[in-house]
N, C-alpha and C. Protein backbone atom coordinates (compact mmCIF):
# COMPACT_ATOMS: atom_id res chain seq x y z
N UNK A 1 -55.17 74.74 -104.97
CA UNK A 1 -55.40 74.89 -106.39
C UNK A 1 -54.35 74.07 -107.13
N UNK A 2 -54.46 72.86 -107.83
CA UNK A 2 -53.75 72.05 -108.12
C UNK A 2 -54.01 72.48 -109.69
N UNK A 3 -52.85 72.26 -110.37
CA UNK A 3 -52.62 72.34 -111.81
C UNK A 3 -53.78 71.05 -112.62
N UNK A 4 -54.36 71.66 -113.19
CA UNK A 4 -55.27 70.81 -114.33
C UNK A 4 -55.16 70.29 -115.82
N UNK A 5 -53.87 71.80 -116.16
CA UNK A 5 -53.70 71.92 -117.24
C UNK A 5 -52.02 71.58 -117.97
N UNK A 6 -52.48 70.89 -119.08
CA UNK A 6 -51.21 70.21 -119.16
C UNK A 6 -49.89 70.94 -120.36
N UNK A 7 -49.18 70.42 -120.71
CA UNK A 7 -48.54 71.09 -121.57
C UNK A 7 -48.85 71.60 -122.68
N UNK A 8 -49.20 70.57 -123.32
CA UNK A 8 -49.57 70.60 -124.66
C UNK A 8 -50.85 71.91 -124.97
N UNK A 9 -51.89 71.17 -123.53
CA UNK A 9 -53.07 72.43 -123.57
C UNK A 9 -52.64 73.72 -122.84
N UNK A 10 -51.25 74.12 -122.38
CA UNK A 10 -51.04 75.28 -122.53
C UNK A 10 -50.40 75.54 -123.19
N UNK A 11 -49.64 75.64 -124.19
CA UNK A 11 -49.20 75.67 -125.37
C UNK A 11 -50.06 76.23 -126.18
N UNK A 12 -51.39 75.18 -126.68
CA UNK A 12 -52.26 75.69 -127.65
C UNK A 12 -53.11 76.74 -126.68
N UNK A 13 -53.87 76.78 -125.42
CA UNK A 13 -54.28 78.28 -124.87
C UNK A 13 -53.33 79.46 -125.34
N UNK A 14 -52.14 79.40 -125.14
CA UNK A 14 -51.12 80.67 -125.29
C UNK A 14 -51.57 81.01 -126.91
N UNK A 15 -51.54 80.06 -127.99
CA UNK A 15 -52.15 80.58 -129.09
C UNK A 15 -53.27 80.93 -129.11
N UNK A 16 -54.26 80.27 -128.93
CA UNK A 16 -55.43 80.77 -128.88
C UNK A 16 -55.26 81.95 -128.40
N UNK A 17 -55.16 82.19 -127.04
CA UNK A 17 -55.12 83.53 -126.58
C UNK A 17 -54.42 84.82 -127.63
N UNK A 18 -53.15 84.19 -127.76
CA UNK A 18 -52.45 85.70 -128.82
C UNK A 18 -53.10 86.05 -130.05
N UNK A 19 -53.91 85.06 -130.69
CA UNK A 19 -54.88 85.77 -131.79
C UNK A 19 -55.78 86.26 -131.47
N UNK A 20 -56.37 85.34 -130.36
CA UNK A 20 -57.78 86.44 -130.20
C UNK A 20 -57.39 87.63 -129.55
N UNK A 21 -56.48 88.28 -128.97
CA UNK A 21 -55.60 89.51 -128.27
C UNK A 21 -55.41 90.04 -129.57
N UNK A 22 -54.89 89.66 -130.26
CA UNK A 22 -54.07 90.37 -131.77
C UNK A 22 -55.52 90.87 -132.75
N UNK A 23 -57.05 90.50 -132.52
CA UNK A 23 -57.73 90.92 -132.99
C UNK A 23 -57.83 92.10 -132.89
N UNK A 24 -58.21 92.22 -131.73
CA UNK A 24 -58.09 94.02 -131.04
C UNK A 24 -57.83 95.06 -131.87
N UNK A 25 -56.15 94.45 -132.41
CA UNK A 25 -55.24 95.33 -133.09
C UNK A 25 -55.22 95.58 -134.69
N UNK A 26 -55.57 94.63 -135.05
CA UNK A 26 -55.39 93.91 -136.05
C UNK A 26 -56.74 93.67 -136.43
N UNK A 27 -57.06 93.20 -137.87
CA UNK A 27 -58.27 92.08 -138.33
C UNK A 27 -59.52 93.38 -137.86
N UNK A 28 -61.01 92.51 -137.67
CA UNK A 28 -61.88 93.03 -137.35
C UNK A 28 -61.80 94.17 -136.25
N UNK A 29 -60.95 94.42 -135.69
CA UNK A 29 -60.58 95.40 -134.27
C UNK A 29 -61.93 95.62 -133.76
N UNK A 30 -62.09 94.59 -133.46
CA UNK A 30 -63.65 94.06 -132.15
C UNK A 30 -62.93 93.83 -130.83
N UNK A 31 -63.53 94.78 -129.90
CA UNK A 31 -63.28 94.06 -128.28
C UNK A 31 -63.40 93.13 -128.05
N UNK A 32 -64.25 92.00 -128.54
CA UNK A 32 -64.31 90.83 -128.03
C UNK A 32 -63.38 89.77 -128.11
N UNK A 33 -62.10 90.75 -128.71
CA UNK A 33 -60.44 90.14 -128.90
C UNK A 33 -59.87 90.16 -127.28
N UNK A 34 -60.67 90.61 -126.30
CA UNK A 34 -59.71 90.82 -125.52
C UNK A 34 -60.66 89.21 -124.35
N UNK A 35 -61.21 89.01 -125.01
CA UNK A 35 -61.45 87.37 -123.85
C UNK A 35 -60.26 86.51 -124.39
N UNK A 36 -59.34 86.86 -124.94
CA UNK A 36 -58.16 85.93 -125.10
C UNK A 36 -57.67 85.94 -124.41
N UNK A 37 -57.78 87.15 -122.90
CA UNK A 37 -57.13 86.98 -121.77
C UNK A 37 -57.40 85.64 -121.13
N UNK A 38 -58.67 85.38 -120.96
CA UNK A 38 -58.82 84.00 -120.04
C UNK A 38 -58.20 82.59 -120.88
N UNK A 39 -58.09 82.59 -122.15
CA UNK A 39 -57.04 81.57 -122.14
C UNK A 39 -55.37 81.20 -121.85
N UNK A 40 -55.10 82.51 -122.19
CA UNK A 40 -53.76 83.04 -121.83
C UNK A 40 -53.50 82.84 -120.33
N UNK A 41 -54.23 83.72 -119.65
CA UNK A 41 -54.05 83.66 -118.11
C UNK A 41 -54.42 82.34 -117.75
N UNK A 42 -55.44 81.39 -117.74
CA UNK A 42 -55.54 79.88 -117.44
C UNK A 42 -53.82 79.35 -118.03
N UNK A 43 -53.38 79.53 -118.96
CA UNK A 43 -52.34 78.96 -119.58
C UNK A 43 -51.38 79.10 -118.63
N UNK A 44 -50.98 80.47 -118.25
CA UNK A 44 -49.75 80.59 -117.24
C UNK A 44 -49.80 80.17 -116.02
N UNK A 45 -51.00 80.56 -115.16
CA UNK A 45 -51.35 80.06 -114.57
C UNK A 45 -51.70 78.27 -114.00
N UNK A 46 -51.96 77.32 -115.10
CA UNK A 46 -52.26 76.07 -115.15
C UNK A 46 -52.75 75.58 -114.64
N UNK A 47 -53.90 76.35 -114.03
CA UNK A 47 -55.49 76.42 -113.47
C UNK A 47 -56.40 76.88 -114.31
N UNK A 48 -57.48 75.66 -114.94
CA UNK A 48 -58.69 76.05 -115.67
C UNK A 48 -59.91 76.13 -114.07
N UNK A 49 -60.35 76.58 -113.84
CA UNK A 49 -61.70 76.65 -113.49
C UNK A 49 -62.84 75.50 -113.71
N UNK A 50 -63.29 75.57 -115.56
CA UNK A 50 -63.81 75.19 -115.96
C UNK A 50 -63.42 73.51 -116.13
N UNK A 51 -62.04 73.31 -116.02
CA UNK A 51 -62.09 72.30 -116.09
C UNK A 51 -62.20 71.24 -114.70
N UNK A 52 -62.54 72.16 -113.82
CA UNK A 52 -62.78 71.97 -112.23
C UNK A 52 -64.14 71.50 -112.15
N UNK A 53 -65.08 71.88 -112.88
CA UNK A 53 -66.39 71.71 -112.64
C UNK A 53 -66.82 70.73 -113.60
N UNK A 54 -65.92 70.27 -114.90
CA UNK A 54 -66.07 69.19 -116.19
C UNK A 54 -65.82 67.64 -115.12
N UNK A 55 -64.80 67.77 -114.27
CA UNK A 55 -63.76 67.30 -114.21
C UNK A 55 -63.06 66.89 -114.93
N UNK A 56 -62.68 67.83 -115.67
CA UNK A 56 -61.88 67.65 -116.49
C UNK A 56 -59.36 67.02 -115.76
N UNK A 57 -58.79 67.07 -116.57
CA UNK A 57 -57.53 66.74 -116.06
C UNK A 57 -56.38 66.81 -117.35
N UNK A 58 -56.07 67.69 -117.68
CA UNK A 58 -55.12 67.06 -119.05
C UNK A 58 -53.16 67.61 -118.50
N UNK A 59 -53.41 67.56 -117.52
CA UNK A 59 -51.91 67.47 -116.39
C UNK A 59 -51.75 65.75 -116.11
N UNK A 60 -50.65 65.86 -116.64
CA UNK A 60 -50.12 64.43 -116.09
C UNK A 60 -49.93 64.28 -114.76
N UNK A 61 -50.12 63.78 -113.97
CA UNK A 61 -50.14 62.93 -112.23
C UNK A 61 -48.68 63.60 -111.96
N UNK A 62 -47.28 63.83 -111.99
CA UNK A 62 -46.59 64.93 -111.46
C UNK A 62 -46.18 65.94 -111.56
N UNK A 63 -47.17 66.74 -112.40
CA UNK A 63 -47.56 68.09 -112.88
C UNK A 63 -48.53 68.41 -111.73
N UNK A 64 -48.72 67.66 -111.41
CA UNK A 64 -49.98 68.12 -110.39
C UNK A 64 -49.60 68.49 -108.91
């Protein structure tokens, strides 16, 4: 499982993720705040899935 994901796009996942998490709590308090896990977790992780099957790549060559 080689890293796909690069800085910058984990950076902005970690946001993405904490608002849509902070919905939950906050704002509309809809469950569907809690799929902010899968950007978050892709983020720490620095394995997309999805970007496995795009072929996608936004890891620079020794990030990988």
């Amino acid at each position: 499982m080689n890293k796909n994901v690069g800085n910058i796009d984990r950076i902005l996942r970690i946001a993405v993720g904490a608002v849509l998490i902070s919905l939950v709590f906050v704002g509309p308090q809809t469950p569907w705040g809690w799929i902010g896990l899968v950007p978050l977790a892709t983020a720490l992780i620095g394995f997309c899935p999805a970007y496995t099957l795009l072929g996608l790549n936004s890891a620079k060559s020794k990030e990988a």
